[in-house]
Protein backbone atom coordinates (compact mmCIF):
# COMPACT_ATOMS: atom_id res chain seq x y z
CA UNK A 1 61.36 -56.20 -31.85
CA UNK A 2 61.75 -55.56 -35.60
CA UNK A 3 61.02 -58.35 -37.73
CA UNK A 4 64.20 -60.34 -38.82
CA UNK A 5 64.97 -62.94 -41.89
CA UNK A 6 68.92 -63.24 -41.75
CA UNK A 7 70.49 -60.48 -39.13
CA UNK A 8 69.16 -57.54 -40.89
CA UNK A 9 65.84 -55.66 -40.50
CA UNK A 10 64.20 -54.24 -43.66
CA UNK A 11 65.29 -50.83 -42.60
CA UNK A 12 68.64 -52.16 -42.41
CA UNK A 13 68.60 -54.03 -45.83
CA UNK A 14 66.97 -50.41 -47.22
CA UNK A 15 70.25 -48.13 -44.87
CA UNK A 16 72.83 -50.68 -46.61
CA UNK A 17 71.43 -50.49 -49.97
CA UNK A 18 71.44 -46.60 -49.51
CA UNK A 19 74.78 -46.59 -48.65
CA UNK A 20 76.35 -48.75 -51.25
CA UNK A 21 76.46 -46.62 -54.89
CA UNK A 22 77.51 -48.88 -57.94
CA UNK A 23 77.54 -47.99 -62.18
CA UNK A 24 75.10 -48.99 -63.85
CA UNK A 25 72.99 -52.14 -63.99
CA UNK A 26 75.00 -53.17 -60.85
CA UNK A 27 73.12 -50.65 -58.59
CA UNK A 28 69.69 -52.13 -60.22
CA UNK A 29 70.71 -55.06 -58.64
CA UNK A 30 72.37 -54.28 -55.45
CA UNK A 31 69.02 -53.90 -53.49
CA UNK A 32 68.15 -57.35 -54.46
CA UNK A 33 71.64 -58.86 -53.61
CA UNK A 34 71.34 -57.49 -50.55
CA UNK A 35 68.27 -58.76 -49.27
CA UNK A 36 69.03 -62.18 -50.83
CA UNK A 37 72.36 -62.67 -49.00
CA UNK A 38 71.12 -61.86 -45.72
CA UNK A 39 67.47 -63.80 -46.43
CA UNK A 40 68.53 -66.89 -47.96
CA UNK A 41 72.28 -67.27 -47.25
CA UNK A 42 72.95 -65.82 -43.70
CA UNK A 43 69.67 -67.35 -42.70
CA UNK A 44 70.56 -70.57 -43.12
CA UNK A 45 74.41 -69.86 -41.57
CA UNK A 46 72.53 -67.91 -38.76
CA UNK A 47 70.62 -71.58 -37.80
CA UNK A 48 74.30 -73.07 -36.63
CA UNK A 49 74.54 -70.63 -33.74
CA UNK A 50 72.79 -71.75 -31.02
CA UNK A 51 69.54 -69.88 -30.50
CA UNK A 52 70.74 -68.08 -27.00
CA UNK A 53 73.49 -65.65 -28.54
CA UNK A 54 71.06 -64.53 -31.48
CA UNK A 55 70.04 -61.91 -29.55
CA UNK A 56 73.46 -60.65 -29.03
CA UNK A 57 74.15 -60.97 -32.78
CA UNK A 58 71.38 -58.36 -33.48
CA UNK A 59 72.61 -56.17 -30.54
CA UNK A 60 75.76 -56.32 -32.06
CA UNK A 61 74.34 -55.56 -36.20
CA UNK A 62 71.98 -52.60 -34.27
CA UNK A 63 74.86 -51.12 -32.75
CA UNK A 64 76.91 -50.79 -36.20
CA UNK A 65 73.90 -49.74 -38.31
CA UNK A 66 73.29 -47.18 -35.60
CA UNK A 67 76.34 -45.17 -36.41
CA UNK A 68 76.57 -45.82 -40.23
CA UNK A 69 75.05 -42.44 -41.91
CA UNK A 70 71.28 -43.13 -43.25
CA UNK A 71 71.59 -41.83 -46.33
CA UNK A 72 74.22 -41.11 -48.99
């Protein structure tokens, strides 16, 4: 199982980051966002569902990441 702090794996983080283009100093910063939001904030929403349906959750993010493209 790949490693997980939030829902995402770092190859998700990386494919989302990828996908999302932005002007300017916003795209510097994107990458970061990204990885902070699902770290630090989804983390800490993700410890409210009970333990049993995370698996499900990740089934679930897998699923969509599998058919978003994997590069722009």
């Amino acid at each position: 199982m790949d490693e997980r702090s939030g829902v995402l794996t770092k190859d998700q983080e990386v494919q989302l980051d990828n996908l999302i283009e932005l002007e300017g100093l916003f795209e510097t910063f994107d990458g970061p966002a990204i990885k902070l939001i699902d770290n630090q904030v989804i983390e800490r929403l993700k410890v409210k569902i009970p333990k049993k349906y995370h698996e499900d959750i990740y089934g679930i993010v897998d699923i969509i990441f599998d058919s978003l493209p994997k590069k722009k």
